[in-house]
C-alpha atoms as a PDB file:
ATOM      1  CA  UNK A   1      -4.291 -11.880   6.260  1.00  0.00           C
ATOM      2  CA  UNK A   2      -6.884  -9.175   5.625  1.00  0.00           C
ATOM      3  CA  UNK A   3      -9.071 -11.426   4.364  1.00  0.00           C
ATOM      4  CA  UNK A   4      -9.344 -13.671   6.829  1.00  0.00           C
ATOM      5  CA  UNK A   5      -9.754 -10.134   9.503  1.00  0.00           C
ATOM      6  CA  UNK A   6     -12.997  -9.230   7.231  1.00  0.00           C
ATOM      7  CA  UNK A   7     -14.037 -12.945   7.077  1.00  0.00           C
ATOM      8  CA  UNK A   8     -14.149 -12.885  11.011  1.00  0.00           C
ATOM      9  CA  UNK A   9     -15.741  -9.148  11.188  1.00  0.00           C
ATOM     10  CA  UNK A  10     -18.504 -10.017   9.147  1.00  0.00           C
ATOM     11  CA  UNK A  11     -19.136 -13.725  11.088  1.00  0.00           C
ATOM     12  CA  UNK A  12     -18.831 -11.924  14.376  1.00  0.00           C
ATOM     13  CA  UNK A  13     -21.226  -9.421  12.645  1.00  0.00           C
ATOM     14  CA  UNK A  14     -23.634 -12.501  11.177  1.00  0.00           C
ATOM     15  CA  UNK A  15     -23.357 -14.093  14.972  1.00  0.00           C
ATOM     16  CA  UNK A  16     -25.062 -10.617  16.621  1.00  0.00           C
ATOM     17  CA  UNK A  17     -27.481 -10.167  13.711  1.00  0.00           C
ATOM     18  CA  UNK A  18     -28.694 -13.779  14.472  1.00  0.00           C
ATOM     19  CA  UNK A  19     -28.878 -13.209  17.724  1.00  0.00           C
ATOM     20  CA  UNK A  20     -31.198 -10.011  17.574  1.00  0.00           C
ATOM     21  CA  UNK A  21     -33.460 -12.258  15.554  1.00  0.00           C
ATOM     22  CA  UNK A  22     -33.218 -14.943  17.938  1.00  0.00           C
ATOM     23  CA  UNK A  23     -34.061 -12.372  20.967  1.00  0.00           C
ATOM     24  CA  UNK A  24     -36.637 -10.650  18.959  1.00  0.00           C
ATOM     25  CA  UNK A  25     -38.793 -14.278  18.188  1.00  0.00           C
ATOM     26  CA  UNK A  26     -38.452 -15.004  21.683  1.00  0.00           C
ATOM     27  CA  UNK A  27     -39.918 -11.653  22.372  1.00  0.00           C
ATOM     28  CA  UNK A  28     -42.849 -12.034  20.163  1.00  0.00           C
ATOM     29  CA  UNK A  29     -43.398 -16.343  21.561  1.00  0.00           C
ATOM     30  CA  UNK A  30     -43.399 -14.871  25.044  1.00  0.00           C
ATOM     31  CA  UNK A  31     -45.988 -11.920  24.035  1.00  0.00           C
ATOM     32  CA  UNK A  32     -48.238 -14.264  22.326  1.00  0.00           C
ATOM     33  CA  UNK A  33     -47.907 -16.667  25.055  1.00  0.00           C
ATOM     34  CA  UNK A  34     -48.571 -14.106  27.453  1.00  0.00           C
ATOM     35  CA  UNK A  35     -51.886 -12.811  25.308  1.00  0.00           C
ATOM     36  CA  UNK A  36     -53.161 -16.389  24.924  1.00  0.00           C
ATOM     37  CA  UNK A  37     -53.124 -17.116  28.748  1.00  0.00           C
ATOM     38  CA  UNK A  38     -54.949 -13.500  29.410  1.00  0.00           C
ATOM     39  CA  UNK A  39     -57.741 -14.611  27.392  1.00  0.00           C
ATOM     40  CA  UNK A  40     -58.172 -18.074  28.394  1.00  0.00           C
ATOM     41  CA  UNK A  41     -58.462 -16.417  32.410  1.00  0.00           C
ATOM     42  CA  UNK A  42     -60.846 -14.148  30.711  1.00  0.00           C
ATOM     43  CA  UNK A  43     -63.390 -16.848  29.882  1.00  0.00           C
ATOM     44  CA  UNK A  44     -63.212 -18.369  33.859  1.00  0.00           C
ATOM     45  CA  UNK A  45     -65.990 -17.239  36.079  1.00  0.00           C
ATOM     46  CA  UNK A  46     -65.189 -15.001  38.934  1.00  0.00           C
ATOM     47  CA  UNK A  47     -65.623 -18.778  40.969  1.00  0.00           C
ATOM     48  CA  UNK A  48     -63.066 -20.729  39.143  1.00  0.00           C
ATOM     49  CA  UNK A  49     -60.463 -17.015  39.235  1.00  0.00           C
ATOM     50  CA  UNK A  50     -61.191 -17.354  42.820  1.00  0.00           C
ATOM     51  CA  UNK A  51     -60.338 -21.122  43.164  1.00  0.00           C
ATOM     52  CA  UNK A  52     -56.714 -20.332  41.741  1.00  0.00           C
ATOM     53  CA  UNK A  53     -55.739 -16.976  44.017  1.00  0.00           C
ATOM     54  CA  UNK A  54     -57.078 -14.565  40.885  1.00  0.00           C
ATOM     55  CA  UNK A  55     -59.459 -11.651  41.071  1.00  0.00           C
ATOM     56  CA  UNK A  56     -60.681 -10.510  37.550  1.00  0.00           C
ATOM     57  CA  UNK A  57     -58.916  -7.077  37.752  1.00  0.00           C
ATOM     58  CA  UNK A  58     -55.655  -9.239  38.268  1.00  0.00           C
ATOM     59  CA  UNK A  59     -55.575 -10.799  34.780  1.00  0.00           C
ATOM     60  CA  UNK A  60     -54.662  -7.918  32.962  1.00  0.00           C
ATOM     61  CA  UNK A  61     -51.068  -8.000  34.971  1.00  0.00           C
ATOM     62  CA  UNK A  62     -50.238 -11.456  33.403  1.00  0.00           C
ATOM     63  CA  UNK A  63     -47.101 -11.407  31.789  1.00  0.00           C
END
């Protein structure tokens, strides 16, 4: 019986460890993400900002 309690600790453990990693690389793909769609806007003219509701000072707000 105490085997199979430690068994489960250390899945439930494994589970939440996975997890963090899971949260973290979604972290880091939303970041990136985030950075590659700043400096695409930053490479628009102040025309084609204005043609889709953005102002230059608004890019750095992107998230």
């Amino acid at each position: 019986m105490a085997a199979f309690e430690t068994t489960r600790v250390q899945t439930a453990f494994a589970g939440r460890v996975g997890l963090s990693f899971a949260s973290l690389f979604a972290a880091v793909l939303a970041w990136n993400e985030a950075r590659r769609t700043r400096s695409a806007l930053s490479q628009l003219s102040d025309r084609e900002l204005l043609d889709i509701g953005l102002v230059r000072g608004d890019i750095h707000s992107i998230k």
